[in-house]
C-alpha atoms as a PDB file:
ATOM      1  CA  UNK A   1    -102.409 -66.945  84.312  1.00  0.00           C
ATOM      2  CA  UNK A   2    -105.351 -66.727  81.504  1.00  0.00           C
ATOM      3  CA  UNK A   3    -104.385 -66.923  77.917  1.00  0.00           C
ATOM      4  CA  UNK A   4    -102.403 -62.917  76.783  1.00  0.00           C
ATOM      5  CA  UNK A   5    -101.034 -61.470  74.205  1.00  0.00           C
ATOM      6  CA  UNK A   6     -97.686 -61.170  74.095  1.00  0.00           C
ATOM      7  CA  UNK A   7     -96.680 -57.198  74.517  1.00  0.00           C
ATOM      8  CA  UNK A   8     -94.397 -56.221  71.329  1.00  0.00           C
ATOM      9  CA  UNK A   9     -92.959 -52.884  71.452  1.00  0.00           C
ATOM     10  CA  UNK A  10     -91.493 -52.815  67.895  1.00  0.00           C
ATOM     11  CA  UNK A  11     -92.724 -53.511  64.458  1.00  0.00           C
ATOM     12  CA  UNK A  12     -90.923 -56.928  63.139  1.00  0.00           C
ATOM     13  CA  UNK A  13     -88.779 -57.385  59.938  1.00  0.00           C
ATOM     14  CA  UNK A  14     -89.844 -57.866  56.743  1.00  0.00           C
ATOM     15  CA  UNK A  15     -91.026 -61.417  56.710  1.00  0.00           C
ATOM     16  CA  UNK A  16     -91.117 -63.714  53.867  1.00  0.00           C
ATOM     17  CA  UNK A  17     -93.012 -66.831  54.048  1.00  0.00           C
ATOM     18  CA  UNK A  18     -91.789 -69.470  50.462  1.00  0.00           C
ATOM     19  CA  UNK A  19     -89.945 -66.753  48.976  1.00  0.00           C
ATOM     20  CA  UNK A  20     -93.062 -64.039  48.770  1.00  0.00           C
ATOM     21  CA  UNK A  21     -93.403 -61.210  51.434  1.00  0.00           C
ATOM     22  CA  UNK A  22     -95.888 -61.411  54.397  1.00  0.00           C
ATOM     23  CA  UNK A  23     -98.527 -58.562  54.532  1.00  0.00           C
ATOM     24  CA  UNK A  24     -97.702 -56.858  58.358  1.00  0.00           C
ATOM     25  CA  UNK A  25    -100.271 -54.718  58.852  1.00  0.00           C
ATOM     26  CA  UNK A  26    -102.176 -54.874  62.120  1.00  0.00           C
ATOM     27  CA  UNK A  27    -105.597 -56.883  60.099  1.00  0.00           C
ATOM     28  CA  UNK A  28    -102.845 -58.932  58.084  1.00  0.00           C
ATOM     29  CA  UNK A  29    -100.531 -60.273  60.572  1.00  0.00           C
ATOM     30  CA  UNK A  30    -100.409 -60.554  64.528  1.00  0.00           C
ATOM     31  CA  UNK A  31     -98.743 -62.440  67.503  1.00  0.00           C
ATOM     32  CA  UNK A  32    -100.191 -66.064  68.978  1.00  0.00           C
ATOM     33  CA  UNK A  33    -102.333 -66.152  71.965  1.00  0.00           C
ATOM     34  CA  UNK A  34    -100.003 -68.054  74.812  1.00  0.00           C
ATOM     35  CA  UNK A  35    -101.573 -70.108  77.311  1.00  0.00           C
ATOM     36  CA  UNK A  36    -100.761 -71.568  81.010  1.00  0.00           C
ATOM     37  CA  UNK A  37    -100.526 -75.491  80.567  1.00  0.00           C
ATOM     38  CA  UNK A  38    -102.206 -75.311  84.528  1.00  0.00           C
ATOM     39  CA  UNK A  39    -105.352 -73.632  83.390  1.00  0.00           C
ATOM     40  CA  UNK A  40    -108.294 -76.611  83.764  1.00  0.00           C
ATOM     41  CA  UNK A  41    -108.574 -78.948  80.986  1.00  0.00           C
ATOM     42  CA  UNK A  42    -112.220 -77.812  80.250  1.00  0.00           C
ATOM     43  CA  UNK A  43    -110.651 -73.911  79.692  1.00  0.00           C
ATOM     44  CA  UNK A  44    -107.927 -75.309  77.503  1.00  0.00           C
ATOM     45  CA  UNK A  45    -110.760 -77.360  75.494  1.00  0.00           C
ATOM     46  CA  UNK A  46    -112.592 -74.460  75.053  1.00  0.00           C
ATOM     47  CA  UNK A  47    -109.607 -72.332  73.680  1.00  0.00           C
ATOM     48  CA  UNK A  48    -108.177 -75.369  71.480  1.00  0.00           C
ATOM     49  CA  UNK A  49    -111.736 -75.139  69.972  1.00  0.00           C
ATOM     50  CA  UNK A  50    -112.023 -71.386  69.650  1.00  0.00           C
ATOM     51  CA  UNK A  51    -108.234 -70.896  68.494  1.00  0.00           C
ATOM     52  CA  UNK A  52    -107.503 -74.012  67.081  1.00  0.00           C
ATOM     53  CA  UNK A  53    -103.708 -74.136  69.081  1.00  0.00           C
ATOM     54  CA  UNK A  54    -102.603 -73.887  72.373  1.00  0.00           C
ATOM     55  CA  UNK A  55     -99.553 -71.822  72.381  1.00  0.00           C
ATOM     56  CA  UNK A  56     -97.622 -73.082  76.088  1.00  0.00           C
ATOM     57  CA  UNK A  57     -94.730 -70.954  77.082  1.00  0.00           C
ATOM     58  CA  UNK A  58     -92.497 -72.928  79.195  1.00  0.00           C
ATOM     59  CA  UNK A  59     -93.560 -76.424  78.875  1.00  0.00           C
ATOM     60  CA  UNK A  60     -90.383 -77.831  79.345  1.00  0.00           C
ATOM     61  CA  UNK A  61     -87.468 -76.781  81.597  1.00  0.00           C
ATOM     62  CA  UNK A  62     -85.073 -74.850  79.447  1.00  0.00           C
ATOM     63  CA  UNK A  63     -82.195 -76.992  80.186  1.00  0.00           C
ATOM     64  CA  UNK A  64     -84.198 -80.207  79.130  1.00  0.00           C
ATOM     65  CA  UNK A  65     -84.646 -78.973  76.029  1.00  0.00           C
ATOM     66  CA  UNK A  66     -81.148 -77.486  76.001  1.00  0.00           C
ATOM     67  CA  UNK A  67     -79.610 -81.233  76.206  1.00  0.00           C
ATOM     68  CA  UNK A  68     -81.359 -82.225  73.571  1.00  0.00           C
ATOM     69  CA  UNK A  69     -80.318 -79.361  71.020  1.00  0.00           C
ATOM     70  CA  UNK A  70     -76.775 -80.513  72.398  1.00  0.00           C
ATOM     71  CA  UNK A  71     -77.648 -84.340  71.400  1.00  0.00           C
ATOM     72  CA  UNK A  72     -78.505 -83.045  67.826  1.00  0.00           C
ATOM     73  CA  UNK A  73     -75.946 -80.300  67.265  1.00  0.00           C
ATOM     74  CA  UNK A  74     -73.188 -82.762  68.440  1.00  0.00           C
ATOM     75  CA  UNK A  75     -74.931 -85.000  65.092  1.00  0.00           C
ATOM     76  CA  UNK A  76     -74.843 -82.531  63.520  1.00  0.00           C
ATOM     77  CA  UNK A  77     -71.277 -81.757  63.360  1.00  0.00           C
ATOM     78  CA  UNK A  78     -70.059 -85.236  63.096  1.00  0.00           C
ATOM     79  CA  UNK A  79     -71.893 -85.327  60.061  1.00  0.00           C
ATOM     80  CA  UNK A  80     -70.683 -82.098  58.220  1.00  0.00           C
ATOM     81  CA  UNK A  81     -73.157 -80.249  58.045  1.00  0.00           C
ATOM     82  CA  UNK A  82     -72.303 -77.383  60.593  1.00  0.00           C
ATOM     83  CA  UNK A  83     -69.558 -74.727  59.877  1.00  0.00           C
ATOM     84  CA  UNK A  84     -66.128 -75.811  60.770  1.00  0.00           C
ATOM     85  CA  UNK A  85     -64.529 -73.666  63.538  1.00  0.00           C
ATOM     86  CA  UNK A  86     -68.174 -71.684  64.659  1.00  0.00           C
ATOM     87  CA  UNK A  87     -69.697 -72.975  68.550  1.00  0.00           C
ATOM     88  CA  UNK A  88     -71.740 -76.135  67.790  1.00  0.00           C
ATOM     89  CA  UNK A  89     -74.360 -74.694  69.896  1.00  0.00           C
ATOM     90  CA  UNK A  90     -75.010 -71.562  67.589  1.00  0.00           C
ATOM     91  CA  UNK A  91     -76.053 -74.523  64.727  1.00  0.00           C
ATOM     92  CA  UNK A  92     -73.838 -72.768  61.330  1.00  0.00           C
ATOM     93  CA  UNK A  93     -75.103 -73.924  58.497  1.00  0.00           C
ATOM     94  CA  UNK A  94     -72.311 -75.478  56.356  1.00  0.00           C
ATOM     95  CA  UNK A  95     -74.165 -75.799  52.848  1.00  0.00           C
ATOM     96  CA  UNK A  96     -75.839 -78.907  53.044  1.00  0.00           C
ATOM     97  CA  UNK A  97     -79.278 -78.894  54.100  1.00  0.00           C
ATOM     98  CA  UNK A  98     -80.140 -82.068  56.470  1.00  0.00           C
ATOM     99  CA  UNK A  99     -83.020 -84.171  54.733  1.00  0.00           C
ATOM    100  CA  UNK A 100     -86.911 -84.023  56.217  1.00  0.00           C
ATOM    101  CA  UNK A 101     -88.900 -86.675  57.506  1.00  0.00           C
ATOM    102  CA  UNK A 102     -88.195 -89.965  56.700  1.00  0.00           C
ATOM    103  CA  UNK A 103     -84.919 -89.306  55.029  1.00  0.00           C
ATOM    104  CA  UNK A 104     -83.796 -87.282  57.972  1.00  0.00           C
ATOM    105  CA  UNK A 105     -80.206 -89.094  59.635  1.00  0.00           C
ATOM    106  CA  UNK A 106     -80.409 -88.244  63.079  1.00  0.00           C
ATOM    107  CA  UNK A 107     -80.917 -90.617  65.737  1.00  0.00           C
ATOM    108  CA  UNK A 108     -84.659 -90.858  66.616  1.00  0.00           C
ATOM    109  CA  UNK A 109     -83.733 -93.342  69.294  1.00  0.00           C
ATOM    110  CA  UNK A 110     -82.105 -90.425  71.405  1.00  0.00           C
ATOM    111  CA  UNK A 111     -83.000 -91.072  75.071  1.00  0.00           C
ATOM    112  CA  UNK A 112     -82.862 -87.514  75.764  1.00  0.00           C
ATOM    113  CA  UNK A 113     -84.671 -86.684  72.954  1.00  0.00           C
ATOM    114  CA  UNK A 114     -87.541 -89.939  73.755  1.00  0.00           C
ATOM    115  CA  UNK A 115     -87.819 -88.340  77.249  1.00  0.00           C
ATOM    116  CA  UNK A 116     -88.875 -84.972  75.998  1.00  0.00           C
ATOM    117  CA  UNK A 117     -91.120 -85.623  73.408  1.00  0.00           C
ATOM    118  CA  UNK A 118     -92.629 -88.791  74.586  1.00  0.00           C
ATOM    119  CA  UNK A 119     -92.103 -88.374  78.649  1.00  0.00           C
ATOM    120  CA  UNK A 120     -93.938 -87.665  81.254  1.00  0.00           C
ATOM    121  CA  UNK A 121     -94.416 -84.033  81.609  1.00  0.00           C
ATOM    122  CA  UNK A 122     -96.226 -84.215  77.900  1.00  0.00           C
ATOM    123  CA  UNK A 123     -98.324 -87.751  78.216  1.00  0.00           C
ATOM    124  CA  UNK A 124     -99.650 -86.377  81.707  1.00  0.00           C
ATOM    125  CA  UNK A 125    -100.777 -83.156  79.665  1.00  0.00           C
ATOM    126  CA  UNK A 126    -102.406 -84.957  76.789  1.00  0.00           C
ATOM    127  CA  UNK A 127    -104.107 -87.413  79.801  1.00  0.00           C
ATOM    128  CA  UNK A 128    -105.483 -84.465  81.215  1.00  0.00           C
ATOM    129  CA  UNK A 129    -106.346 -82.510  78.209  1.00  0.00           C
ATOM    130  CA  UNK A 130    -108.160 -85.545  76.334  1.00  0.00           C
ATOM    131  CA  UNK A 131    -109.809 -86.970  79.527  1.00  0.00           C
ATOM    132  CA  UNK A 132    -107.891 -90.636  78.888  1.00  0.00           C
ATOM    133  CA  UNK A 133    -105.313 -93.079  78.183  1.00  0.00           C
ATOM    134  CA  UNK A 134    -102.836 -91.505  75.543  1.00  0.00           C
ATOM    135  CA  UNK A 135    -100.467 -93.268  72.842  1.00  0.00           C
ATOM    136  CA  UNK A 136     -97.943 -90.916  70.462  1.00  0.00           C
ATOM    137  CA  UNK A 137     -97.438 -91.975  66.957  1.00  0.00           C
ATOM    138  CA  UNK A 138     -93.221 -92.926  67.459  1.00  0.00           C
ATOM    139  CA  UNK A 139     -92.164 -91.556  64.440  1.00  0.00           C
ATOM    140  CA  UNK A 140     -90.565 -88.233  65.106  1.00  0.00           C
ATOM    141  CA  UNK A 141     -90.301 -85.750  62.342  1.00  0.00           C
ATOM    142  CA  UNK A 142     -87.342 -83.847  62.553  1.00  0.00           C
ATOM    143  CA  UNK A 143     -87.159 -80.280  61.180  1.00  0.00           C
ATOM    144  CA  UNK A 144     -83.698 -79.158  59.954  1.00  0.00           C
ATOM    145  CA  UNK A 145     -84.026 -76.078  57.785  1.00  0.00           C
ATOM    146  CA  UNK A 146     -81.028 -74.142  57.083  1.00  0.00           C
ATOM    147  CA  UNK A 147     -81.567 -70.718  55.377  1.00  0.00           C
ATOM    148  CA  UNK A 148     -84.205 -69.870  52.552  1.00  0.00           C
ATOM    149  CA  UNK A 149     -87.777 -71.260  52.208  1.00  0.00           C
ATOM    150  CA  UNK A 150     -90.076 -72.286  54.771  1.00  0.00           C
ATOM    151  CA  UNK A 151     -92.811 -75.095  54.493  1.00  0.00           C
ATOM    152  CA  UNK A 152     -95.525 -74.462  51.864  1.00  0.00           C
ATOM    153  CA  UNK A 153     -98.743 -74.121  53.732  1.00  0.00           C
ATOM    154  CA  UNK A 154    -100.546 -76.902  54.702  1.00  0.00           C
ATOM    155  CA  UNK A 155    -102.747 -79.022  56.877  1.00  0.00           C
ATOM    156  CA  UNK A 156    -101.607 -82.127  59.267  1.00  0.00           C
ATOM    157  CA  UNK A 157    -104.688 -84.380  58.728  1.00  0.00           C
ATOM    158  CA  UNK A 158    -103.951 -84.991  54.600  1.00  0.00           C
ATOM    159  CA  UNK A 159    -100.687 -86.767  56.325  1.00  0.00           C
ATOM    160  CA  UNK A 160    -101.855 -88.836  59.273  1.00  0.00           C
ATOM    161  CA  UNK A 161    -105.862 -89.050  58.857  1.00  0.00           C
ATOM    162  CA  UNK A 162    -106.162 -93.015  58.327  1.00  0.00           C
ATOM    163  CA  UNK A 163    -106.654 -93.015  62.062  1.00  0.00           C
ATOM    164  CA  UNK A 164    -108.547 -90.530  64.751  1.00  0.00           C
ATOM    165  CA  UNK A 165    -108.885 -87.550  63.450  1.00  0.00           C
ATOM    166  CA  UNK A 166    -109.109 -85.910  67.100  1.00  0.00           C
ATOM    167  CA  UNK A 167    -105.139 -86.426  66.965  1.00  0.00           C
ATOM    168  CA  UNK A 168    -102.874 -83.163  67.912  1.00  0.00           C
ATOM    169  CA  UNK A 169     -99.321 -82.133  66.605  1.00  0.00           C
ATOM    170  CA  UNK A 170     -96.729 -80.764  68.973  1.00  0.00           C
ATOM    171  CA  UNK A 171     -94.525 -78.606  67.815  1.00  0.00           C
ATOM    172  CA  UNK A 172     -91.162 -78.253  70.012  1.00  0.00           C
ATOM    173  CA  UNK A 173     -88.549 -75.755  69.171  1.00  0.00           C
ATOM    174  CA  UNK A 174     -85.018 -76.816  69.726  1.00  0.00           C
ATOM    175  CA  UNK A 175     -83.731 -73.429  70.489  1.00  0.00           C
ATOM    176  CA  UNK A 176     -85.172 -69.706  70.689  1.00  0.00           C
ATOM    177  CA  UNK A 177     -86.084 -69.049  67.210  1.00  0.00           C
ATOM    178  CA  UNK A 178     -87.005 -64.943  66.265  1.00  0.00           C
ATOM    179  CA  UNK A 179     -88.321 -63.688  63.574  1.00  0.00           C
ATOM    180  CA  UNK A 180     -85.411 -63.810  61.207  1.00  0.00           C
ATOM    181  CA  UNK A 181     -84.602 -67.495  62.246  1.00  0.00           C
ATOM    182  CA  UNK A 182     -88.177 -67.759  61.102  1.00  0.00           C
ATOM    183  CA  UNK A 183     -90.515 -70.634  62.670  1.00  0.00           C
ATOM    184  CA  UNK A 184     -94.374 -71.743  62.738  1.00  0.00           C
ATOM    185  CA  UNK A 185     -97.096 -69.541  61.813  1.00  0.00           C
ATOM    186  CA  UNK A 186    -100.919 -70.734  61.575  1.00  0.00           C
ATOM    187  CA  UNK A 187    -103.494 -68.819  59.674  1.00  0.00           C
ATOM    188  CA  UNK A 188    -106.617 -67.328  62.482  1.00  0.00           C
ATOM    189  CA  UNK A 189    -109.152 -69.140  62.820  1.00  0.00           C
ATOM    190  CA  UNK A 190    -108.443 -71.391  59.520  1.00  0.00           C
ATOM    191  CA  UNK A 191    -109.743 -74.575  61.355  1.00  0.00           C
ATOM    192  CA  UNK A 192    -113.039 -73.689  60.963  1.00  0.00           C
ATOM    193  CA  UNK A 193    -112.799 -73.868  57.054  1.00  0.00           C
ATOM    194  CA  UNK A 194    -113.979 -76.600  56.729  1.00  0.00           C
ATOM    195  CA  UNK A 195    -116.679 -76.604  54.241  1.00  0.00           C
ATOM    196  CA  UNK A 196    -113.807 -74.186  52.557  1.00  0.00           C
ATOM    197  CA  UNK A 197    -111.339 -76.408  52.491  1.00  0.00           C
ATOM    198  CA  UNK A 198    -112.887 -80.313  51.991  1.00  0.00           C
ATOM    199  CA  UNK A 199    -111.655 -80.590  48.450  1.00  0.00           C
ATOM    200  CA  UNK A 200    -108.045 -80.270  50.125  1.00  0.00           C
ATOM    201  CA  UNK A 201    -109.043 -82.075  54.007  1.00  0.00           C
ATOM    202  CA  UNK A 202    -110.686 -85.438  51.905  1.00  0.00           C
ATOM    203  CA  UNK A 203    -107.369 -86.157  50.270  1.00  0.00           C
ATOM    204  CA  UNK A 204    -104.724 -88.204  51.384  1.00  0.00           C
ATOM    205  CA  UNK A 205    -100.829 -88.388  50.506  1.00  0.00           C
ATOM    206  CA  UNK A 206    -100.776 -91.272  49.736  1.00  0.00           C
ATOM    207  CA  UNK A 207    -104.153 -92.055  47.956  1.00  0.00           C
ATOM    208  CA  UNK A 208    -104.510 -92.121  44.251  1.00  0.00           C
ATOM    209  CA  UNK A 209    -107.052 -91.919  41.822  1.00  0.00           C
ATOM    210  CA  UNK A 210    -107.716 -95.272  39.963  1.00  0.00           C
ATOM    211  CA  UNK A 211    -109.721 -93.777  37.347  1.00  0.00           C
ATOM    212  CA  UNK A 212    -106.957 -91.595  35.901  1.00  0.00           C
ATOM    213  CA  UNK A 213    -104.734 -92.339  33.098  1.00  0.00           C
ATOM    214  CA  UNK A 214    -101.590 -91.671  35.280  1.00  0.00           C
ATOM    215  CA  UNK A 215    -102.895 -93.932  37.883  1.00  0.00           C
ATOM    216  CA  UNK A 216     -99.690 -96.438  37.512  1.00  0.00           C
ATOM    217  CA  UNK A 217     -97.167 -93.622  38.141  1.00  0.00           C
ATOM    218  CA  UNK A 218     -99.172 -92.508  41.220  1.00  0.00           C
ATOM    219  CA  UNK A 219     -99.440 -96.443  42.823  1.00  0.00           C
ATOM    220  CA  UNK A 220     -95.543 -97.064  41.965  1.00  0.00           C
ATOM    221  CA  UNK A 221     -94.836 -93.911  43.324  1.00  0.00           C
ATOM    222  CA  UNK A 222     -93.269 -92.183  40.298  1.00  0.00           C
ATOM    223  CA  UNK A 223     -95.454 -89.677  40.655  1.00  0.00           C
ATOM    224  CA  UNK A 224     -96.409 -88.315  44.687  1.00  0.00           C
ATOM    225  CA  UNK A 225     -98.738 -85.226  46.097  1.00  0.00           C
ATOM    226  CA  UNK A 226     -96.582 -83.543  48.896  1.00  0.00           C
ATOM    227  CA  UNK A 227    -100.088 -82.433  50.797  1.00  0.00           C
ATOM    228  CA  UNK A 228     -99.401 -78.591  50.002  1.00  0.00           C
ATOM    229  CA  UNK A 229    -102.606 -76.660  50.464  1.00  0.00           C
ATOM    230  CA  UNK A 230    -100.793 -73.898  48.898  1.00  0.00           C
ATOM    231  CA  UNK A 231     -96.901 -71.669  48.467  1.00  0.00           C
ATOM    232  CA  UNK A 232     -98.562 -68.050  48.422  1.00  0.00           C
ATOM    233  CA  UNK A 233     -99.549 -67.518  52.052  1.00  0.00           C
ATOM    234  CA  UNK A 234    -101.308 -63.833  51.215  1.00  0.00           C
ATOM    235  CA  UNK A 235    -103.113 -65.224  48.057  1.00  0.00           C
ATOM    236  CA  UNK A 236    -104.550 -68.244  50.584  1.00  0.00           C
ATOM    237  CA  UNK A 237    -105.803 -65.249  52.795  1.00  0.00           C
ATOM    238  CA  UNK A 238    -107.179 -63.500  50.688  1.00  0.00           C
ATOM    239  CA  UNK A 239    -109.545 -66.306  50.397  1.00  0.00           C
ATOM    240  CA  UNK A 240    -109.710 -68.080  53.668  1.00  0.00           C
ATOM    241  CA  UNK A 241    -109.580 -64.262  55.790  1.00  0.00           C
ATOM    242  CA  UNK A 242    -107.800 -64.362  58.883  1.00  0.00           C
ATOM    243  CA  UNK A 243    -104.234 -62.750  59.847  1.00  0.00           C
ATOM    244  CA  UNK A 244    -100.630 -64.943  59.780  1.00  0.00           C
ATOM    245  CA  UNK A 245    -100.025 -65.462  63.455  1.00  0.00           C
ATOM    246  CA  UNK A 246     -96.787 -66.735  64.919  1.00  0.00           C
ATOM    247  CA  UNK A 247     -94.648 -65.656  68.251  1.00  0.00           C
ATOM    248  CA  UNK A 248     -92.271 -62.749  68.193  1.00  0.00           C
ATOM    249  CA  UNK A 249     -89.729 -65.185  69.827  1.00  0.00           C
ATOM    250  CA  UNK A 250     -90.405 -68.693  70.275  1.00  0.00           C
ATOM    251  CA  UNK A 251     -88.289 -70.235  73.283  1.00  0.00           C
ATOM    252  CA  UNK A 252     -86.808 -73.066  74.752  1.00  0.00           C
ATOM    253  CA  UNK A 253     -89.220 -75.211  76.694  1.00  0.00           C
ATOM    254  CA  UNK A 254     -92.153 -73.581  74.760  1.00  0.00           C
ATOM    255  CA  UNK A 255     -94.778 -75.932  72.829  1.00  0.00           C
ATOM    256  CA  UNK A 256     -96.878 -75.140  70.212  1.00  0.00           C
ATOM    257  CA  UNK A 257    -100.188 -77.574  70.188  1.00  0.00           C
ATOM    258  CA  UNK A 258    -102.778 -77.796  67.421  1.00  0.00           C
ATOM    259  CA  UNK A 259    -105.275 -79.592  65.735  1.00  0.00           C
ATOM    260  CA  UNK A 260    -105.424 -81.513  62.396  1.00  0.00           C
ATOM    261  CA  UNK A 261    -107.041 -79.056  60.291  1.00  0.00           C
ATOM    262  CA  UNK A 262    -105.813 -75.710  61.360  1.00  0.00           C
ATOM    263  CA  UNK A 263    -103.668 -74.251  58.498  1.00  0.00           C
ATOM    264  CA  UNK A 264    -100.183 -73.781  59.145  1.00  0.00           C
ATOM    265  CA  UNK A 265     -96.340 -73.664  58.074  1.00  0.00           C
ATOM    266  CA  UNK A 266     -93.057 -71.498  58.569  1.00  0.00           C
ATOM    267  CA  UNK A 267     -91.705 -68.455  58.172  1.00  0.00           C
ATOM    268  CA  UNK A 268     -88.326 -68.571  55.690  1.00  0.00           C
ATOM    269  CA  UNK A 269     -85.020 -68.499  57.574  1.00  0.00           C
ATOM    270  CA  UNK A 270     -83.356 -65.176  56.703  1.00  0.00           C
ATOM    271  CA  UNK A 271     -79.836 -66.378  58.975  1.00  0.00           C
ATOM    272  CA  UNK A 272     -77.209 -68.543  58.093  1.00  0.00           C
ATOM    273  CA  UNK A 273     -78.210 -70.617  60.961  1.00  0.00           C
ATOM    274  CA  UNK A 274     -79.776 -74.494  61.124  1.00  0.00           C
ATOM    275  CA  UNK A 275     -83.632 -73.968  62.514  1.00  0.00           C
ATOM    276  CA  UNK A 276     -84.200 -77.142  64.659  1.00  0.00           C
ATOM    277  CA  UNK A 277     -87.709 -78.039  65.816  1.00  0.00           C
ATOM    278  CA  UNK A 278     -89.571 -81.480  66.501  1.00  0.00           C
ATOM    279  CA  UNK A 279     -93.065 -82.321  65.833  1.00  0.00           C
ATOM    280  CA  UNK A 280     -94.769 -85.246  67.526  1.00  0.00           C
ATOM    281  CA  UNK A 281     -98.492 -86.789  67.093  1.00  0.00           C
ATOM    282  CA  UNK A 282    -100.787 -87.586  69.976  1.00  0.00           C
ATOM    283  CA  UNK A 283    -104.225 -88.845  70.876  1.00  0.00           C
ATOM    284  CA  UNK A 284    -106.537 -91.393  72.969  1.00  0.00           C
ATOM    285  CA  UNK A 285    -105.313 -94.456  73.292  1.00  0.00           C
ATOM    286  CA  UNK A 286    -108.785 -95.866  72.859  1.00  0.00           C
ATOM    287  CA  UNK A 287    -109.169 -94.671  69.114  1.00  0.00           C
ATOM    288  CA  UNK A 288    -107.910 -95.816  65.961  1.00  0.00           C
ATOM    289  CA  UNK A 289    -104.096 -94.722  64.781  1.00  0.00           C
ATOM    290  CA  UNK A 290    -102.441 -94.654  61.419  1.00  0.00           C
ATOM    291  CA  UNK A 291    -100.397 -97.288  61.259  1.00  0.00           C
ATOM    292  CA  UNK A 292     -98.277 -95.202  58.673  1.00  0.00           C
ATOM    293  CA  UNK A 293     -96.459 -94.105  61.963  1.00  0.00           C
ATOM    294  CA  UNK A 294     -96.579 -96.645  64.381  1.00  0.00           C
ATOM    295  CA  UNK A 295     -93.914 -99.717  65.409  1.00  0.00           C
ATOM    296  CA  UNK A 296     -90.105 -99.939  65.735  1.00  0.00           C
ATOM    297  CA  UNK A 297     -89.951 -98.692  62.182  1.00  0.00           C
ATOM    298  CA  UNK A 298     -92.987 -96.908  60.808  1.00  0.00           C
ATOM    299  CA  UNK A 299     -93.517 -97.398  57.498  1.00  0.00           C
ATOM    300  CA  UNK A 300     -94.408 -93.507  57.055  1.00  0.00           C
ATOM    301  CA  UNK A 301     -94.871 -92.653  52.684  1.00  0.00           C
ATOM    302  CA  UNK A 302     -93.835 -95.959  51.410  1.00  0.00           C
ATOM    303  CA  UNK A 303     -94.795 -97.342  47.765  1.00  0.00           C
ATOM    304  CA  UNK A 304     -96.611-100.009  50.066  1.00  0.00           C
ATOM    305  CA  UNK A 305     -98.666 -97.284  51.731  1.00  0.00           C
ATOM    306  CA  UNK A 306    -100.221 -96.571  48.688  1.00  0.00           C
ATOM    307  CA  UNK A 307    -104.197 -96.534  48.222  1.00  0.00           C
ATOM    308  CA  UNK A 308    -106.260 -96.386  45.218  1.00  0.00           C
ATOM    309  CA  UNK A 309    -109.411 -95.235  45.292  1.00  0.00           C
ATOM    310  CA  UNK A 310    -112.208 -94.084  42.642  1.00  0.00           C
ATOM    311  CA  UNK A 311    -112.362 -90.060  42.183  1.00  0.00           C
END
């Protein structure tokens, strides 16, 4: 099967991306370009580089993907946060919105979860696709989002760049996720921006300016830049061109693969619904890794992480 387009028969919802509507007209907004994870590595290459994703439609086997939204539902409503009374499966929210990242409580040390996202069926992909030996950073980064805003826009590599930069996020959703439920969306062809965007691409998270009279607040981490390239997603392409893209359904067992640069975040969750999704990090084995996300315990955005440079 060569890469398609998925056929959508009926114009989606009004779609809201931070709290401001999307544009939807046909040079404004479109549907990702899926991809068959058998095609040869050199093909897939040659479409990560032209599209700057790889958008895999049944990666997984649903029902591997379906014990692990069981595994985190089942958290889920041990903790409180899922409406009392409502199937665990269908994810109610209940109020309290989970945490992100590194303040996120669920279990990382899942098995089922470690078996999906760090397996076989994915390292044997990322082998192939990279040509080599392939570690994963081990921190996961759990997305949670219960209803309203979506992640500003942004780009991976201000995050995780003290390593490779030829490093790839997987995005896994935990569940089929449509339009309302809202989910990823990358902006076309936005990882060739480059030149556009190397004010924003040179920074890092957790670099400061020493030069700066609020230097202090920035190294004792007082004071913190969350990496968002921007919160208006039709004022960013206006300048940067190219439509929002994201699926009209993503599934179970689908992944969504992409490079470090290509612009990205979510749609807002119009349900009353938790949004579950995963992302994971991967890359040669042979290059250098962040060591931000690495170990039994990656340090991640600590104080300690903190760099000071001359801007």
């Amino acid at each position: 099967m060569s890469a398609t387009n998925p056929s959508v028969s009926v114009a989606p919802p009004h779609l809201y991306a931070h709290g401001l509507p999307l544009e939807l007209s046909d040079d404004k907004f479109g549907f990702l370009v899926e991809s068959n994870p058998a095609e040869s590595p050199a093909l897939l290459q040659e479409r990560m580089e032209a599209d700057g994703y790889l958008y895999l439609r049944e990666f997984w086997p649903r029902a591997q993907v379906q014990a692990v939204r069981d595994s985190i539902t089942r958290q889920l409503d041990a903790l409180g946060f899922l409406q009392p009374g409502a199937p665990v499966d269908e994810a109610r929210f209940h109020g309290r919105e989970v945490g992100r990242a590194m303040g996120n409580p669920l279990n990382q040390q899942d098995p089922l979860l470690q078996n999906l996202v760090f397996g076989p069926r994915i390292i044997d992909f990322f082998q192939t696709f990279l040509g080599g030996s392939v570690r994963h950073f081990d921190f996961i980064w759990f997305r949670t989002k219960g209803p309203g805003l979506g992640s500003p826009i942004h780009c991976d590599l201000v995050y995780m760049g003290r390593g490779t930069h030829n490093l790839y996020t997987t995005w896994v959703p935990l569940g089929d996720v449509n339009l309302n439920l809202g989910g990823l969306m990358v902006l076309e062809g936005s990882h060739k921006k480059n030149a556009e965007l190397k004010p924003y691409l040179s920074r890092d998270v957790d670099e400061y300016c020493t030069n700066r009279d609020d230097a202090a607040d920035y190294a004792s981490g007082k004071k913190w830049w969350d990496g968002t390239l921007s919160k208006n997603a039709t004022a960013l392409q206006a300048s940067l061109g190219g439509r929002w893209l994201t699926s009209p359904e993503f599934r179970m067992g689908d992944a969504m693969i992409f490079n470090m640069t290509l612009v990205h975040g979510s749609l807002d969750n119009q349900t009353d619904r938790f949004r579950l999704s995963t992302d994971t990090r991967y890359q040669l084995a042979a290059e250098p890794v962040d060591p931000r996300w690495i170990g039994d315990n990656p340090p991640g955005h600590t104080t300690a992480q903190r760099l000071g440079r001359v801007c």
